[in-house]
Protein backbone atom coordinates (compact mmCIF):
# COMPACT_ATOMS: atom_id res chain seq x y z
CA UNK A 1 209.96 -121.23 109.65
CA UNK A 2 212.16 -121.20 112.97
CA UNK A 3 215.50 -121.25 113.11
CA UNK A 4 217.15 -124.47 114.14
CA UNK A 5 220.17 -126.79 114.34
CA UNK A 6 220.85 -129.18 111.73
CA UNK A 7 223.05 -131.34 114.05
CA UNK A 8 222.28 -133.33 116.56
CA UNK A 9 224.09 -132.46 119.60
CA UNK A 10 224.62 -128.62 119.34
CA UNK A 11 225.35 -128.47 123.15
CA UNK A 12 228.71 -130.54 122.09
CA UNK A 13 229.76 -128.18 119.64
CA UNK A 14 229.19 -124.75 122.28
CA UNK A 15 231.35 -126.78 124.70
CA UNK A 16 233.44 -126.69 122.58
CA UNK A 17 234.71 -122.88 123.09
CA UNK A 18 234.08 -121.00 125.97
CA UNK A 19 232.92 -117.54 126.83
CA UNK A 20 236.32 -115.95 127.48
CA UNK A 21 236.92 -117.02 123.65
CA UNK A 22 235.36 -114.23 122.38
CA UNK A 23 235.41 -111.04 123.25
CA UNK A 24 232.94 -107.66 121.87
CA UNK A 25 234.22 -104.54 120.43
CA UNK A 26 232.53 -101.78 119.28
CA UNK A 27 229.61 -104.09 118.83
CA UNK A 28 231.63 -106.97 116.58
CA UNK A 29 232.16 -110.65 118.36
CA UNK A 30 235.98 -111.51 117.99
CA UNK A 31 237.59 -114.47 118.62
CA UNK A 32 240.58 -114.37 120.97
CA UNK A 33 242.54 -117.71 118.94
CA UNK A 34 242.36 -119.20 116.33
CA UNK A 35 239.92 -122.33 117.51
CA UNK A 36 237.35 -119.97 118.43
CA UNK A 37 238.09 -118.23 115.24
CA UNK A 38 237.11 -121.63 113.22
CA UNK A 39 233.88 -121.99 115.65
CA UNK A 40 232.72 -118.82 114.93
CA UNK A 41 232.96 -119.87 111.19
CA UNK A 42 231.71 -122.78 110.83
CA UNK A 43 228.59 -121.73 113.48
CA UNK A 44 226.40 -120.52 110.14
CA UNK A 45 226.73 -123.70 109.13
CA UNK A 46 225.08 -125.86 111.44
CA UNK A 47 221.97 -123.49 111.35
CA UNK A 48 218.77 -124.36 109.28
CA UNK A 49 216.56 -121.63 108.19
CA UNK A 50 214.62 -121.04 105.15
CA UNK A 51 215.67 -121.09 101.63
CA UNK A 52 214.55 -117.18 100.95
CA UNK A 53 216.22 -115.69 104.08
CA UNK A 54 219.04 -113.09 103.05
CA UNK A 55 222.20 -114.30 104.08
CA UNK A 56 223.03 -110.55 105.44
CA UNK A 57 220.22 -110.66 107.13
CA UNK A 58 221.28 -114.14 108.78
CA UNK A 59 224.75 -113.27 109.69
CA UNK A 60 223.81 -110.24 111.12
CA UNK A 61 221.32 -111.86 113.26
CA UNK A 62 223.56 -114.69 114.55
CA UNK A 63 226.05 -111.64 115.65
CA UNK A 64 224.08 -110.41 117.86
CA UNK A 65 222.43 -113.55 118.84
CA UNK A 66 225.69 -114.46 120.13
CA UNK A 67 226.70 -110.85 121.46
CA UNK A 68 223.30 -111.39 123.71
CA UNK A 69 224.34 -115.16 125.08
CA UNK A 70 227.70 -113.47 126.07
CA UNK A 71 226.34 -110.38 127.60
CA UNK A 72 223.98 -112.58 129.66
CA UNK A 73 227.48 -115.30 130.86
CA UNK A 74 224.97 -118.00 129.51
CA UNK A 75 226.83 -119.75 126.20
CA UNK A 76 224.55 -122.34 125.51
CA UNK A 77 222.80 -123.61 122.75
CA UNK A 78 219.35 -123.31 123.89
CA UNK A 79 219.73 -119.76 124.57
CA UNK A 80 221.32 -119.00 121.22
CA UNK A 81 219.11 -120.31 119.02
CA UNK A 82 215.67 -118.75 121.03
CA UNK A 83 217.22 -115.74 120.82
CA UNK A 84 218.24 -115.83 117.03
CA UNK A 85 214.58 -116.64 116.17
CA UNK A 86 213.50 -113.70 118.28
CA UNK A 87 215.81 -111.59 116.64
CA UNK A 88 215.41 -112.83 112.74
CA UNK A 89 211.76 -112.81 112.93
CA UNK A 90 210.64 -109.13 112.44
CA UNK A 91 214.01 -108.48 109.98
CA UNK A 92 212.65 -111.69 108.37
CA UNK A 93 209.31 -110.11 107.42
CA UNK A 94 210.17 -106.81 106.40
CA UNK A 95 212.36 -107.34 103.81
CA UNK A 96 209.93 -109.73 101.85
CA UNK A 97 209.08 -108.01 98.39
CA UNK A 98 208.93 -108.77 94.97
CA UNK A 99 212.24 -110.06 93.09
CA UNK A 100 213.08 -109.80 89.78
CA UNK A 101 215.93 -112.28 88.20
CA UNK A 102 216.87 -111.23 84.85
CA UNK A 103 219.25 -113.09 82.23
CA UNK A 104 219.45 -114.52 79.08
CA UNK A 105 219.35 -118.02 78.29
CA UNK A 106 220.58 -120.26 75.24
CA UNK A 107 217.18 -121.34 73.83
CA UNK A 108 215.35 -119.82 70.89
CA UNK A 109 211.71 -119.60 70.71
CA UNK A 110 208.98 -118.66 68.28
CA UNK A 111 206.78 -116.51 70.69
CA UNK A 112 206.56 -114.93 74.07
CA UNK A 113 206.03 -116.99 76.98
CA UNK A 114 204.10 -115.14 79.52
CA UNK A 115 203.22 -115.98 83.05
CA UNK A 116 204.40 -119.51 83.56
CA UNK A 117 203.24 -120.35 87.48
CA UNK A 118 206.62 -122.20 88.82
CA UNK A 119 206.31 -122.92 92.28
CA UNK A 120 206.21 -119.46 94.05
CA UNK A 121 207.80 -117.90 90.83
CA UNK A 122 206.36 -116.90 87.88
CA UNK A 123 208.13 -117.07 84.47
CA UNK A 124 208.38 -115.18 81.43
CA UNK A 125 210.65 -115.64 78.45
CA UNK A 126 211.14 -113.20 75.48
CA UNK A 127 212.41 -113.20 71.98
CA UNK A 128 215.68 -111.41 71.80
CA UNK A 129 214.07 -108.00 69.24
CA UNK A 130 214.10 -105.46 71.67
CA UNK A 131 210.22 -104.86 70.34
CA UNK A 132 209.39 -107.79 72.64
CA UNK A 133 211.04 -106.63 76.17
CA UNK A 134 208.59 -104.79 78.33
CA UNK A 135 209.66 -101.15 78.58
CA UNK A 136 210.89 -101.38 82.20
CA UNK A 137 213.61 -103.74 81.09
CA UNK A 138 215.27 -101.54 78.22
CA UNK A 139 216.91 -99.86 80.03
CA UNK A 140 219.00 -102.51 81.69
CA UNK A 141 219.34 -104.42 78.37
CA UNK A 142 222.82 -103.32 77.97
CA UNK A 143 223.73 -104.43 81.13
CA UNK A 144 222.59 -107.57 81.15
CA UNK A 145 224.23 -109.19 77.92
CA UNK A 146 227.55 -109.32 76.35
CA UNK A 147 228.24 -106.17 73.57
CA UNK A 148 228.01 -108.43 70.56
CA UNK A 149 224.78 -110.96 71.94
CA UNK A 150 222.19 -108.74 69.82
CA UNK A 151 223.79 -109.92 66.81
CA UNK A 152 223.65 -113.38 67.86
CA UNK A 153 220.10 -115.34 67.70
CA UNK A 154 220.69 -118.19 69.92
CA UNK A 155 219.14 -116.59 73.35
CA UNK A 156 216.14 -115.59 74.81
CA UNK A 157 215.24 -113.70 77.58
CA UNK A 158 214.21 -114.66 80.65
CA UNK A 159 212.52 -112.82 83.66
CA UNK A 160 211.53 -115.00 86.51
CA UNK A 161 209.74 -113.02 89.32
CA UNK A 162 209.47 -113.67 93.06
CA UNK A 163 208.27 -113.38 96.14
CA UNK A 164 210.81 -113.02 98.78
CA UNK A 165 212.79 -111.98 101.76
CA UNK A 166 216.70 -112.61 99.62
CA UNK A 167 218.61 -110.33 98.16
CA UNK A 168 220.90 -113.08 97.27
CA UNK A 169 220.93 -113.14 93.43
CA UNK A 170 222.10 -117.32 94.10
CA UNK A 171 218.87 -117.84 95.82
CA UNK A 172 216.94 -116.86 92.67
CA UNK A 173 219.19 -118.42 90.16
CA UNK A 174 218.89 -121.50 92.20
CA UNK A 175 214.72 -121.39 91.38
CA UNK A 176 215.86 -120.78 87.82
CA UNK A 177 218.06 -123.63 87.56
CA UNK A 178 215.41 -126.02 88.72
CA UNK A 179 212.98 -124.46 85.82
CA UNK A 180 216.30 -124.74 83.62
CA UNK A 181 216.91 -128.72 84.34
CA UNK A 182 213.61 -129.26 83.27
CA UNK A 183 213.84 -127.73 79.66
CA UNK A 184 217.32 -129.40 79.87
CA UNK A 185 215.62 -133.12 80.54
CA UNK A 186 213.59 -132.47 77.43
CA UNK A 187 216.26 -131.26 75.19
CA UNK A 188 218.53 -134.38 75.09
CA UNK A 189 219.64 -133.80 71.34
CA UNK A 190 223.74 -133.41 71.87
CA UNK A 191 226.39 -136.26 72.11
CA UNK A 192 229.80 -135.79 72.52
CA UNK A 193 231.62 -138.56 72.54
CA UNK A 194 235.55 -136.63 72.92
CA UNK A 195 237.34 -135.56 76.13
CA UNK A 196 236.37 -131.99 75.56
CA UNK A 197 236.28 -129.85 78.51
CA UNK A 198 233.03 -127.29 77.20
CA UNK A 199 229.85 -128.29 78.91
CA UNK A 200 227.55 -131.02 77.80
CA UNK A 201 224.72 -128.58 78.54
CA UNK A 202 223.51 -126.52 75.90
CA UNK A 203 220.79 -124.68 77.89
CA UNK A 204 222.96 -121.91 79.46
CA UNK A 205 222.56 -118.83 81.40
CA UNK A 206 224.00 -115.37 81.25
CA UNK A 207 224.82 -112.70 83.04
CA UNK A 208 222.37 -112.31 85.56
CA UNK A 209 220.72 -108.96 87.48
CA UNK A 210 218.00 -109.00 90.71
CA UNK A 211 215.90 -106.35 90.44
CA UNK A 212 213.70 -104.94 93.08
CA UNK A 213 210.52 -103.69 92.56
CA UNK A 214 211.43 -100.41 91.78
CA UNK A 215 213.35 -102.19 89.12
CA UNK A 216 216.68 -100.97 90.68
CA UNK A 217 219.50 -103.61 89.92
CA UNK A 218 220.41 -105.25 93.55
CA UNK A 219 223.32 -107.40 92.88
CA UNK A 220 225.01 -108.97 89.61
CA UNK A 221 226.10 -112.39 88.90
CA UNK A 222 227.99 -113.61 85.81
CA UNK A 223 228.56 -116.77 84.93
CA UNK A 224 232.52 -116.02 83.41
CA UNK A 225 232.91 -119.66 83.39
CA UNK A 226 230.35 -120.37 80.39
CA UNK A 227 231.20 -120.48 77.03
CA UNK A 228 228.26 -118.73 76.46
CA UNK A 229 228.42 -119.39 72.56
CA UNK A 230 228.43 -123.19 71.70
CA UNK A 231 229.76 -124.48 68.59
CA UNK A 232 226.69 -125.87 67.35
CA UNK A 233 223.36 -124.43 66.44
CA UNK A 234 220.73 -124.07 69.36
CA UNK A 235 217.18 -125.53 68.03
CA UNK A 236 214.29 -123.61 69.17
CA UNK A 237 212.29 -125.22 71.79
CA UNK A 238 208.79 -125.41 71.27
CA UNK A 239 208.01 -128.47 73.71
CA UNK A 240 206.38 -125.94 76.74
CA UNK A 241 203.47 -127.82 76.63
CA UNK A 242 205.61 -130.40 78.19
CA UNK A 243 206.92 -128.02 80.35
CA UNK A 244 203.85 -127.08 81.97
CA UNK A 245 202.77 -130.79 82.66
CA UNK A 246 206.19 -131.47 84.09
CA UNK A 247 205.75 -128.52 86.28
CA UNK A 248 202.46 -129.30 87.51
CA UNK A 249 203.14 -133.28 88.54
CA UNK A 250 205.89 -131.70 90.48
CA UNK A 251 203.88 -129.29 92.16
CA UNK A 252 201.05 -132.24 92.71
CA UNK A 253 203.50 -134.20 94.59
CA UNK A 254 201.74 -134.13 97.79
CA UNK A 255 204.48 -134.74 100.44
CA UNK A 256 206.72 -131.78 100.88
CA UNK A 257 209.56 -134.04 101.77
CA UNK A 258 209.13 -136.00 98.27
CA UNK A 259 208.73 -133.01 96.33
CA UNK A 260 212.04 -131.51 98.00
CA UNK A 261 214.11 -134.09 97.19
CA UNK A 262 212.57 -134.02 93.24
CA UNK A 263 213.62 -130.23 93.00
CA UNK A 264 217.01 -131.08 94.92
CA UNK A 265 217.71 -133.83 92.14
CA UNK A 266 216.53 -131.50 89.13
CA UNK A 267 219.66 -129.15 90.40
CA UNK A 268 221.89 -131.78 90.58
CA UNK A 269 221.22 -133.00 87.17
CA UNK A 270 221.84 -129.82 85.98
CA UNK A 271 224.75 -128.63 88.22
CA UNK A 272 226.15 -131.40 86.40
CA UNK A 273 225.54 -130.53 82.97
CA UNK A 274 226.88 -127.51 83.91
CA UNK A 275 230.35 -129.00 84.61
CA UNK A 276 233.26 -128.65 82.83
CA UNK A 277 235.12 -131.76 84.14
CA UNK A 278 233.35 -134.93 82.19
CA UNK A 279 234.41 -136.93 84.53
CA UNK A 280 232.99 -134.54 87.71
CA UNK A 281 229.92 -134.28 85.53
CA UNK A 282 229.36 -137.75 85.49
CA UNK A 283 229.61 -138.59 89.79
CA UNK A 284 226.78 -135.55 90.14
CA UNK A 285 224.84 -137.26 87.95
CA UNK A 286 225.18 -140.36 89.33
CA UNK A 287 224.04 -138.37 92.29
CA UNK A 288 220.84 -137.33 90.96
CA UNK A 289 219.95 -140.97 90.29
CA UNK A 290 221.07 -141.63 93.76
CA UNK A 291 219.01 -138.99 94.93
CA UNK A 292 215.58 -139.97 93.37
CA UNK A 293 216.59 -144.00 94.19
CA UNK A 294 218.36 -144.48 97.42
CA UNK A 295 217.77 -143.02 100.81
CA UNK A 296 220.94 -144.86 102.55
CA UNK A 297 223.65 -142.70 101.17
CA UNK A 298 226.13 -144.94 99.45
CA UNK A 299 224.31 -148.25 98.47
CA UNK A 300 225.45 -148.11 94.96
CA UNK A 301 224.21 -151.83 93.88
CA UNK A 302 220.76 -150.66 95.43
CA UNK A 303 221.17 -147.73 92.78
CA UNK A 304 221.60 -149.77 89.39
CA UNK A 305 219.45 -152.61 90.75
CA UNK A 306 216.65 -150.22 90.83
CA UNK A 307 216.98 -147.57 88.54
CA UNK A 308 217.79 -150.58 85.82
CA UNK A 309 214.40 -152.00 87.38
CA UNK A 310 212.28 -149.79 85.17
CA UNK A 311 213.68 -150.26 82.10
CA UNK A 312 212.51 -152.09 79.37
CA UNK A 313 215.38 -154.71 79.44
CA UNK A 314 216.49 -154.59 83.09
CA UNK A 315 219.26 -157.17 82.79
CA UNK A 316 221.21 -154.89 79.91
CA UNK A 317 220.89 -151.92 81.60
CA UNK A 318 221.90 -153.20 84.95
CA UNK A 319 225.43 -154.19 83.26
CA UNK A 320 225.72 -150.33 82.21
CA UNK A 321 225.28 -148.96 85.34
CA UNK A 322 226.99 -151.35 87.21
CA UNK A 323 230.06 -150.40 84.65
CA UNK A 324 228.73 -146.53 85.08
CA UNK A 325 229.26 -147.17 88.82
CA UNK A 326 233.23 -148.64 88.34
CA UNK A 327 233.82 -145.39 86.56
CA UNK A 328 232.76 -143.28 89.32
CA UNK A 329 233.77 -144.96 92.04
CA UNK A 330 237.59 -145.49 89.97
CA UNK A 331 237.10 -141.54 89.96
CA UNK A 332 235.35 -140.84 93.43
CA UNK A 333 238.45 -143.20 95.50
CA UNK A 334 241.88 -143.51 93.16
CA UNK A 335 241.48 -140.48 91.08
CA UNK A 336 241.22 -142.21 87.69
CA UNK A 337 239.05 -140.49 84.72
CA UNK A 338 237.69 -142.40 82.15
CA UNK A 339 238.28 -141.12 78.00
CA UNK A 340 234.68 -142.18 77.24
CA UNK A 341 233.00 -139.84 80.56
CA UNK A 342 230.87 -137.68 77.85
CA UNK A 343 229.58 -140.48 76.58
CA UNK A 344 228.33 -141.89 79.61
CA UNK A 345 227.16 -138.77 81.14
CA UNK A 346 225.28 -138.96 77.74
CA UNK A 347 223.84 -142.10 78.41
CA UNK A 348 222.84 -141.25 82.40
CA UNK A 349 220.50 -138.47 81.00
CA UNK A 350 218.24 -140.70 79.51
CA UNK A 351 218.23 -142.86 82.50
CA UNK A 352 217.74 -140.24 85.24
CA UNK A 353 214.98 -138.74 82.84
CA UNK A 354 213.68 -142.01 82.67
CA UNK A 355 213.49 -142.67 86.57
CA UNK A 356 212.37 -138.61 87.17
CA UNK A 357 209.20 -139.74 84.81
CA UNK A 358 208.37 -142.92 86.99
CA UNK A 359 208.45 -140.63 89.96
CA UNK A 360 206.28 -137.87 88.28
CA UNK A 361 203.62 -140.15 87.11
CA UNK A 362 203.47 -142.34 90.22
CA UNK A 363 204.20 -140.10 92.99
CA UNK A 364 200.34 -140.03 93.40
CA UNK A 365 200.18 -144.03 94.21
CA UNK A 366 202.88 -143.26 97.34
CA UNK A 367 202.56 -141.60 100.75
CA UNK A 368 205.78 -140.89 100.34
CA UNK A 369 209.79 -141.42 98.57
CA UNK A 370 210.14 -143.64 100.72
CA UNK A 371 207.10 -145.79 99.44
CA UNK A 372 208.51 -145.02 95.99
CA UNK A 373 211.95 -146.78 96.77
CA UNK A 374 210.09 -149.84 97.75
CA UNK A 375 208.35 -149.97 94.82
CA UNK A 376 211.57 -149.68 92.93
CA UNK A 377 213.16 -153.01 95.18
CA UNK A 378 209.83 -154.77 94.73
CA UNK A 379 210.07 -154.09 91.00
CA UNK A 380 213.47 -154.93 90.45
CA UNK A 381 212.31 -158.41 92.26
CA UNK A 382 209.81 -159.06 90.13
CA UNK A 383 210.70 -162.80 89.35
CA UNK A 384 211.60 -163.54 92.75
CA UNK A 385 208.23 -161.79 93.91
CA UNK A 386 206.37 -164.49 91.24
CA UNK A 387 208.69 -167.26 92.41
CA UNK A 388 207.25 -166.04 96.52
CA UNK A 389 203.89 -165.77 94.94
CA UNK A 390 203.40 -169.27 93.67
CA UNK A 391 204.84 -170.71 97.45
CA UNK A 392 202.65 -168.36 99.05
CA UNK A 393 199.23 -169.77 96.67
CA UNK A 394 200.50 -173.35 97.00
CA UNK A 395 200.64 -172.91 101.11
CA UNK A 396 197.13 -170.86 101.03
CA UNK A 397 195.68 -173.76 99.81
CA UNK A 398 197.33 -176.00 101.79
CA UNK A 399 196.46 -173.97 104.93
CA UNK A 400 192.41 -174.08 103.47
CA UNK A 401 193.02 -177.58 102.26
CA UNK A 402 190.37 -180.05 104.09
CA UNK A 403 192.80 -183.09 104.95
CA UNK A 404 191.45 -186.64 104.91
CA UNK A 405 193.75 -188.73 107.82
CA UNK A 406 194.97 -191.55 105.69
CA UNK A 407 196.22 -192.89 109.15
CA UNK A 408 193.57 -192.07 111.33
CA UNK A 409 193.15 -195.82 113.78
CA UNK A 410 189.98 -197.50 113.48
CA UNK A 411 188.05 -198.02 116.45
C-alpha cells in the first residue's frame, strides 16, 4: 500500500513552514523554532500507511524524505510524499518475516489449541505445565511471566504468529486484542455493581515478548497496569467452537471497509474493558456501539434508536440507552461520573454483543455498513414503515383502479 495523506489539503499544512525552517546536520532535519519544531511533529501524523509497517522504519523514511525536498529547494507536498513511497518501498519489503507474540492470558483451558487461522495470524494457546510448551519457548518461560504465575492456574499461554514487516510489539498485541475481544464477548459472566477501580475485564494479558524467527526476543511490553490476579476464580473456556464461527463470519465479510470497521469496534470494546475508570469504560463502549451503528460521528439518538431497534422489546431498551447516553454525555461535557457506571458498562456488553451478532449474521445480505445502517433505521421504523405500507397499497390500487365518471354529461 502507498503512502498517503490522511488530510485533505496537505499543501496548507507545508505552507505552513518554510524551507529556511529547517536546517540539516550531520544528516538529521532540525527545526530552527519552535513552530517548525511542532510541524515536524505532528508531520507523522497526517501520513497513512499500512498497519504492519515498523514505525522505525517510517520515521526514518520521512527523514530523509524531507532531507531530499530540502536539498532539491522544492517543499511541497507532492514531492514529499512521491519520494517517501520511493524510499519506504524496498525497506518496506525486506524486513517482512515471521513474528512471534508471546504472553500469557487469564483463561484456563482443558487442552491445547493449535493452529487457529485469525486473519493473517495464526493462534495457539497452551496449558500452563511446562510439558505442553513447545521446546523453543522454554527457554523464555521465565521471562515472560511473573516469579510466582507457575503456582497460579488461572492462565494460559498464548503464541500468536505473524507475518510481517513490524517490529512494533503494539502492532501484534493490537491483532491479539481483536482475537481477545472476541473470547471476551463470549465470556460475559462478571457483574460488578460497586465503584471499584479494577477492570471489568477478566480476560487479561501479560507480559508480552516478539520473537523473531530465530526466536530471539525483539522488544518487551508489560502491561504494569493490570492486576493480573483477579479476585475471583477464572472459569475455563471451552466455547472455541464459537470462536471459530465468530472468526470466520468476520473474515466472510466481503467489503474490506465493513470488515475494518468490525475489527476497529472489537478493540474498542475491549480497550474498554480494559479500563480502569468505570466511567471512561463506559463512553468507549458507547463508542463501539457507535461504531458498528452510526457513520455521522455524534448522532447519539440515531445510536439508541437503532441499536434498541433489534431488540426484543425496542421501546424498553430505547429508555436505557437513551439514560446510558445522559450518563456519558453528563461525563463526556461537565465532567460528572455516575456511582452505578459498572453496572451499565455491564449492561452495554450484552447490547454491543447483541448488535456485533446482527452484523455477523447479516453482513452477507449488505453491499456494505452502510447498507447495514439503513437496515437498522428501516427496522427501528418498522410501524411507521407498515403505517407507509398500507398508504402506499391503498394508492396502488387507486392508481390501477378503473374509475366509472359518475359525472360524465350525457350527450
Amino acid at each position: 500500500m502507498d503512502m498517503k495523506w490522511n488530510i485533505t489539503s496537505p499543501e496548507e499544512f507545508f505552507k505552513g513552514v518554510n524551507l529556511t525552517s529547517f536546517k540539516i546536520d550531520q544528516g538529521i532535519v532540525k527545526a530552527r523554532n519552535l513552530k517548525s519544531f511542532l510541524w515536524l511533529e505532528i508531520l507523522p501524523e497526517l501520513i497513512e500507511f499500512e498497519d504492519g509497517i515498523d514505525k522505525a522504519i517510517l520515521m526514518e523514511s520521512i527523514k530523509k524524505s524531507l532531507i531530499e525536498c530540502i536539498n532539491k529547494k522544492k517543499f511541497e507536498s507532492t514531492l514529499f510524499i512521491d519520494e517517501l513511497n520511493r524510499i519506504v518501498k524496498p525497506l518496506h519489503t525486506s524486513h517482512y518475516e515471521e513474528k512471534i507474540l508471546l504472553t500469557t492470558i487469564t483463561i484456563k483451558i482443558t487442552e491445547t489449541i493449535k493452529n487457529l487461522n485469525f486473519f493473517d495470524c495464526d493462534i495457539n494457546i497452551y496449558k500452563p505445565d511446562l510439558t505442553s510448551l513447545p521446546k523453543e519457548f522454554l527457554f523464555i518461560h521465565e521471562q515472560m511471566i511473573f516469579n510466582d504465575l507457575p503456582t497460579n492456574e488461572n492462565y494460559s499461554i498464548i503464541a500468536i504468529k505473524t507475518k510481517s514487516r513490524s517490529n512494533s510489539i503494539e502492532y501484534h498485541i493490537r491483532n491479539l486484542n481483536i482475537f481477545r475481544a472476541i473470547l471476551c464477548a463470549l465470556s460475559i459472566y462478571y457483574i460488578r455493581v460497586d465503584n471499584s477501580s479494577d477492570p471489568i475485564n477478566q480476560i487479561r494479558l501479560g507480559k508480552s515478548l516478539l520473537l523473531n524467527q530465530k526466536h530471539e526476543i525483539i522488544s518487551i511490553f508489560r502491561h504494569d497496569e493490570f492486576n493480573y490476579f483477579p479476585p475471583h476464580n477464572i472459569h475455563t473456556f471451552s466455547r472455541f467452537d464459537k470462536v471459530y464461527e465468530i472468526i470466520n463470519q468476520i473474515q466472510n465479510i466481503k467489503q474490506d471497509k465493513y470488515r475494518s470497521i468490525v475489527k476497529e469496534s472489537l478493540l474498542l470494546y475491549v480497550n474498554a474493558l480494559d479500563d480502569y475508570h468505570s466511567t471512561t469504560a463506559l463512553t468507549l463502549l458507547w463508542n463501539s456501539l457507535d461504531k458498528l451503528s452510526n457513520s455521522s460521528k455524534g448522532n447519539y439518538d440515531q445510536v439508541l434508536k437503532r441499536v434498541a431497534a433489534i431488540s426484543e422489546k425496542p421501546s424498553y431498551d430505547k429508555i436505557i440507552l437513551e439514560h446510558i447516553k445522559n450518563i456519558r454525555n453528563q461525563y463526556v461535557h461537565n465532567g460528572v461520573e455516575n456511582k452505578k457506571s459498572n453496572f451499565f458498562c455491564y449492561l452495554l456488553q450484552f447490547y454491543y454483543v447483541e448488535l456485533l451478532n446482527f452484523h455477523l449474521q447479516n453482513s452477507n445480505s449488505f453491499e456494505s455498513i452502510e447498507d447495514a445502517y439503513k437496515c437498522l433505521t428501516y427496522l427501528s421504523k418498522t410501524n411507521e414503515i407498515k403505517e407507509d405500507q398500507k398508504q402506499f397499497n391503498t394508492l396502488n390500487f387507486i392508481k390501477k383502479k378503473n374509475y366509472v365518471n359518475l359525472f360524465e354529461l350525457g350527450s
